[in-house]
N, C-alpha and C. Protein backbone atom coordinates (compact mmCIF):
# COMPACT_ATOMS: atom_id res chain seq x y z
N UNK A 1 0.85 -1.17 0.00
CA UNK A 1 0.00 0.00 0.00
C UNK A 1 0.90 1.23 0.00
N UNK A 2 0.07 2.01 -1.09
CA UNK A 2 0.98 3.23 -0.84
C UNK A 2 0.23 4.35 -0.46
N UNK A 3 0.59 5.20 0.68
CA UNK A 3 -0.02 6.17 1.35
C UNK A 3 -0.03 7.58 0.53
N UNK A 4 -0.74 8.46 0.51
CA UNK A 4 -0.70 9.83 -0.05
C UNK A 4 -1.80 10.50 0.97
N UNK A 5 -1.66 11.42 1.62
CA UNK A 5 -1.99 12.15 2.41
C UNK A 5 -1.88 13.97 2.27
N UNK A 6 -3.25 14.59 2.63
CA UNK A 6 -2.87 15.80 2.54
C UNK A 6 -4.22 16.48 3.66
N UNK A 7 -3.85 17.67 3.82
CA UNK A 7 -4.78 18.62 4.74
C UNK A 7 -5.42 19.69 3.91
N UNK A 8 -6.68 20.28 3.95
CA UNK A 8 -6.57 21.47 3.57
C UNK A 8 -8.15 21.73 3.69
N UNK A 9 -8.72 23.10 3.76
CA UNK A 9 -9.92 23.33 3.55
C UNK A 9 -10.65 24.60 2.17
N UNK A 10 -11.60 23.95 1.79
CA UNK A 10 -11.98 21.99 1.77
C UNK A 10 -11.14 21.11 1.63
N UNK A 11 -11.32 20.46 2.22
CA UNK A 11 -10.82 19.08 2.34
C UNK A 11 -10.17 18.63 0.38
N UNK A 12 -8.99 18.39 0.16
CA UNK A 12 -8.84 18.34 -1.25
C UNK A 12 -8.88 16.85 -1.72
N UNK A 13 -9.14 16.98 -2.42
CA UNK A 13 -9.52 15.11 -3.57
C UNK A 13 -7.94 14.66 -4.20
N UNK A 14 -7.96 13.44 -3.65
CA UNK A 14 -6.58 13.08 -4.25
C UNK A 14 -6.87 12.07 -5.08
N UNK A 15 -5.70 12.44 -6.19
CA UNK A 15 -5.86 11.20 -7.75
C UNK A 15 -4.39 10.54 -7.11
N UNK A 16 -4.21 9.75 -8.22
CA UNK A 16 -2.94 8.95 -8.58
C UNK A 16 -3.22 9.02 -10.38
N UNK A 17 -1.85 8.64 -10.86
CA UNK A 17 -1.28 8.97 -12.08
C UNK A 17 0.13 8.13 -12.00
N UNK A 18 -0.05 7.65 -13.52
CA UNK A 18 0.83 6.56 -13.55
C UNK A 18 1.71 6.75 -14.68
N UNK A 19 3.30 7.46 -14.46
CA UNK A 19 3.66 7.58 -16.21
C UNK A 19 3.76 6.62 -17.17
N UNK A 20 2.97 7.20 -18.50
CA UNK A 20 3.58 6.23 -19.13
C UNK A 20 5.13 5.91 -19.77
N UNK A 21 5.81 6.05 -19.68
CA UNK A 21 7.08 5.58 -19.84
C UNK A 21 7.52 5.36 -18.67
N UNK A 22 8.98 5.09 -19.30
CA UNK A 22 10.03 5.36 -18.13
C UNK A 22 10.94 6.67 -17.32
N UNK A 23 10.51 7.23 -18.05
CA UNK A 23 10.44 8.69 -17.28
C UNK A 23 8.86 9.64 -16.96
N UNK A 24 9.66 10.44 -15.54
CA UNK A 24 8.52 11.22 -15.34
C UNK A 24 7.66 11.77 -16.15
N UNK A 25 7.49 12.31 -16.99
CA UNK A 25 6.56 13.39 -17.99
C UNK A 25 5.35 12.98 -18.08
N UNK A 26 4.33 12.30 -18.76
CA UNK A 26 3.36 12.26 -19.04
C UNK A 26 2.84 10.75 -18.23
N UNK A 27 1.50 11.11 -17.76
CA UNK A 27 0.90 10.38 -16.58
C UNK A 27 -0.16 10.53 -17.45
N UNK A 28 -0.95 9.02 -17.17
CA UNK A 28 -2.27 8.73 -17.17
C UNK A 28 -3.14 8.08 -16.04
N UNK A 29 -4.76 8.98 -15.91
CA UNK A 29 -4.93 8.55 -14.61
C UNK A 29 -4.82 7.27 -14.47
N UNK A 30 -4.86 6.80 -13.14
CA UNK A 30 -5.55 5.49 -12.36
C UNK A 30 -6.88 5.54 -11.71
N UNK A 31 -7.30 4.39 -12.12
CA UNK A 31 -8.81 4.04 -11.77
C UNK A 31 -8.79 2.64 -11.12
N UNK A 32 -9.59 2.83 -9.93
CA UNK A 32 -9.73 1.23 -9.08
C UNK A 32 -10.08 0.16 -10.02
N UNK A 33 -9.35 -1.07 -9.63
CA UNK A 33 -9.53 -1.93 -10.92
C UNK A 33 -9.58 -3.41 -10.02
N UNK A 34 -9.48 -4.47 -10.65
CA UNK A 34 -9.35 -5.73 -10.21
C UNK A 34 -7.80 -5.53 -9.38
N UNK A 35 -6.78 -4.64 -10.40
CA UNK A 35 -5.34 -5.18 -10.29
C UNK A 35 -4.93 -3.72 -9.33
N UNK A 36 -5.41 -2.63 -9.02
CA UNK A 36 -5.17 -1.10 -8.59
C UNK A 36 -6.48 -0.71 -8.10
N UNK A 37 -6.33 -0.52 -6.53
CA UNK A 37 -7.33 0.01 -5.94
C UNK A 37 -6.65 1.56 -5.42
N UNK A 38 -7.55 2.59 -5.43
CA UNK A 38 -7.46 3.64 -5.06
C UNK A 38 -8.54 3.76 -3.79
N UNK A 39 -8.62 3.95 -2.53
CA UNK A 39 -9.19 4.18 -1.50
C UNK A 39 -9.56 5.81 -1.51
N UNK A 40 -10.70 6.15 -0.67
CA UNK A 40 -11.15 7.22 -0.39
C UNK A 40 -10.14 7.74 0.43
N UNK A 41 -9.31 7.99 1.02
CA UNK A 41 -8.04 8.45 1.98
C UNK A 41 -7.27 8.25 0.96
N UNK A 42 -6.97 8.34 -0.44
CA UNK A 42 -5.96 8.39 -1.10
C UNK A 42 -4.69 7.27 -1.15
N UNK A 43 -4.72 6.35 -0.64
CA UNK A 43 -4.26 5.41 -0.72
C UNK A 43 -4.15 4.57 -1.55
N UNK A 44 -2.87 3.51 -2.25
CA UNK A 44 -3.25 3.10 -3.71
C UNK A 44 -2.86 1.71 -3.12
N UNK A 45 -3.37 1.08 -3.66
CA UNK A 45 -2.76 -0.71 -3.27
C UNK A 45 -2.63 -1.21 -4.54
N UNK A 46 -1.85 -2.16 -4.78
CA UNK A 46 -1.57 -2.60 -6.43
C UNK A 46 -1.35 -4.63 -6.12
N UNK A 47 -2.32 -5.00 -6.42
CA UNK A 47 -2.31 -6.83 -6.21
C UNK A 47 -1.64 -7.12 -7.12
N UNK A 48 -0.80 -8.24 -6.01
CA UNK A 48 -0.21 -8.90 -7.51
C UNK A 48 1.13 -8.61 -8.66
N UNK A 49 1.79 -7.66 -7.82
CA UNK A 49 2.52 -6.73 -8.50
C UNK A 49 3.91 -7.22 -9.14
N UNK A 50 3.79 -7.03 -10.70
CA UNK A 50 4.59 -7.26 -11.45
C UNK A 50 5.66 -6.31 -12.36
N UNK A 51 6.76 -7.00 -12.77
CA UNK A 51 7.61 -5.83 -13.46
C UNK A 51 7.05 -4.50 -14.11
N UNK A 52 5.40 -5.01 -14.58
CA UNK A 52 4.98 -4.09 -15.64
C UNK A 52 4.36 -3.11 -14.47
N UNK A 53 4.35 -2.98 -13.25
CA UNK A 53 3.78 -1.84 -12.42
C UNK A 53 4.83 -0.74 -11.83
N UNK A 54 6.60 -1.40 -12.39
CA UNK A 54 7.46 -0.49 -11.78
C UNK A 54 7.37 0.76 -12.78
N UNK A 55 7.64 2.22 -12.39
CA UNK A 55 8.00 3.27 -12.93
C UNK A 55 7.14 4.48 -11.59
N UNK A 56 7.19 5.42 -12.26
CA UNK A 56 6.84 6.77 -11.81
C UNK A 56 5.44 6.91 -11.50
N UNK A 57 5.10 7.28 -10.39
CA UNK A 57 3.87 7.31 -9.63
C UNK A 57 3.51 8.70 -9.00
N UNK A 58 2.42 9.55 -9.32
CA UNK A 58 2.13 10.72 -8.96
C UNK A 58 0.72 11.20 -8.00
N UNK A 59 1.13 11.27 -7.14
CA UNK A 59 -0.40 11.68 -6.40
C UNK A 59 -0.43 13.18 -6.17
N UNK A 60 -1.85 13.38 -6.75
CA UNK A 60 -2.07 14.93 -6.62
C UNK A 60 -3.49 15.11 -5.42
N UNK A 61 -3.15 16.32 -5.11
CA UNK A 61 -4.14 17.36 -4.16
C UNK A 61 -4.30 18.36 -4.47
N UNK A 62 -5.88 18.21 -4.75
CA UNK A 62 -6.41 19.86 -5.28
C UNK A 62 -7.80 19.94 -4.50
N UNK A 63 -7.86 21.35 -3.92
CA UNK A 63 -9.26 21.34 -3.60
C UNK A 63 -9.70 22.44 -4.63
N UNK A 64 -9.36 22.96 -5.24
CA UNK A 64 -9.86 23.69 -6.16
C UNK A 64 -9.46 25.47 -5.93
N UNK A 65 -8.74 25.31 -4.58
CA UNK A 65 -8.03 26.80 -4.33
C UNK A 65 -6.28 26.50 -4.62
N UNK A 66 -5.91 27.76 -4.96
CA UNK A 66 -4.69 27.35 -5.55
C UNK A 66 -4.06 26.48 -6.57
N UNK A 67 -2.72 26.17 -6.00
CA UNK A 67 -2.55 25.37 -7.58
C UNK A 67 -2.39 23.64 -7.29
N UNK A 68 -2.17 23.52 -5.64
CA UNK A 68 -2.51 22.02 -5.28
C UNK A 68 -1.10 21.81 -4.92
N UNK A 69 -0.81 20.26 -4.49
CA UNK A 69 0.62 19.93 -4.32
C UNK A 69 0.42 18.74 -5.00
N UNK A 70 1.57 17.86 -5.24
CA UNK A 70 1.89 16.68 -5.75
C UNK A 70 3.27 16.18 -5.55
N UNK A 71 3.33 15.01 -5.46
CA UNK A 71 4.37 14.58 -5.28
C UNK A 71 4.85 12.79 -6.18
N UNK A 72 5.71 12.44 -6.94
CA UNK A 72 6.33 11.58 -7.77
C UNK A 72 7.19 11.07 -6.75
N UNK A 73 6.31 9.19 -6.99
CA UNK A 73 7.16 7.88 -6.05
C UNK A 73 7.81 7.54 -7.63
N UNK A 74 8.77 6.68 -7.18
CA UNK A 74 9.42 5.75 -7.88
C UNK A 74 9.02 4.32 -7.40
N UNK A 75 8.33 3.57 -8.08
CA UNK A 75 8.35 1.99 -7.56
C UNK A 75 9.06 1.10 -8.46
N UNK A 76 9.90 0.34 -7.75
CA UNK A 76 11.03 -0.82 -8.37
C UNK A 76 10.20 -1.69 -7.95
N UNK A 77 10.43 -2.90 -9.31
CA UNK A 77 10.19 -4.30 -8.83
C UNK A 77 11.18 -5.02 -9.22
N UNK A 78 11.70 -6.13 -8.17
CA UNK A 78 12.90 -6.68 -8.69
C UNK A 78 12.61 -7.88 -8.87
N UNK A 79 11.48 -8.20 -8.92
CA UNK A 79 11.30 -9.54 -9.76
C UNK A 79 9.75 -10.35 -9.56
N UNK A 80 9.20 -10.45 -10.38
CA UNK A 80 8.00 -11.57 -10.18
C UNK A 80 7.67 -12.69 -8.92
N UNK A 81 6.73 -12.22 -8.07
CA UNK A 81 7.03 -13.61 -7.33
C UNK A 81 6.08 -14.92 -8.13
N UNK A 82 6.71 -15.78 -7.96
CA UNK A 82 6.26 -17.08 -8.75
C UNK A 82 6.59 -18.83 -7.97
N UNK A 83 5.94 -19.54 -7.70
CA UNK A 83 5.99 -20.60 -6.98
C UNK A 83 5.32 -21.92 -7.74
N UNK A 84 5.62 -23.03 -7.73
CA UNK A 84 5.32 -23.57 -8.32
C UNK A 84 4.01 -24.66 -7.19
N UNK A 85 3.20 -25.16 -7.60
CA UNK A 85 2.27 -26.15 -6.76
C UNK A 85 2.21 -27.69 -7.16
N UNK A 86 2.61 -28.37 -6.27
CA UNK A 86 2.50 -30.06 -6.80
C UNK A 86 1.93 -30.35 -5.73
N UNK A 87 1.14 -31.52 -6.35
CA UNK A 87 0.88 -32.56 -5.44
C UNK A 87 1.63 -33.87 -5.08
N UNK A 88 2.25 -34.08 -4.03
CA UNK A 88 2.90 -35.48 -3.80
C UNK A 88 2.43 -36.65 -4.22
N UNK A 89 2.46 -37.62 -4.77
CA UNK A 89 1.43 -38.86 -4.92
C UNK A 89 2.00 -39.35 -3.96
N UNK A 90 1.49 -40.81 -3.03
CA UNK A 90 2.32 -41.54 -1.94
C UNK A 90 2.78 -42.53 -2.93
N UNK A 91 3.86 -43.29 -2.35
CA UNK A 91 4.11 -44.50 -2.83
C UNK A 91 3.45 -45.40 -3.00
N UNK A 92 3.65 -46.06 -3.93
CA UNK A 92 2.47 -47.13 -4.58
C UNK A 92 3.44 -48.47 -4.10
């Protein structure tokens, strides 16, 4: 889970934004999904998380006064987790 937190009155609405590349510049939103949940407290959780979720991560706060704050995570993944499942047969 990743936390994003802010104060302000009104109370401001926080997104997440996901670049597309590998560099910062251009973000497209995120929307709660099977695989990316976004919580009402701004919080993002990501199931399941694979190589294709590492890069640049942006959460913004705007209540509609001013110009807002934001701030860019970096998330690394260093590798797939993956396990394999057998069943033992007993000896015959």
């Amino acid at each position: 889970m990743i936390d994003c937190e802010a104060e302000g009155f009104p109370p401001p609405r926080l997104t997440w934004r996901k670049a597309e590349g590998s560099v910062p510049e251009s973000y497209k939103p995120i929307s709660s999904s099977s695989h990316l949940h976004v919580f009402e407290n701004g919080s993002l959780t990501i199931l399941d998380v694979g190589e294709h979720d590492a890069g640049f991560y942006l959460c913004q706060a705007s209540n509609g006064i001013g110009s807002g704050l934001s701030k860019v995570i970096s998330l690394t993944v260093h590798g797939e987790h993956s396990y394999k499942s057998s069943i033992a047969k007993p000896p015959v």
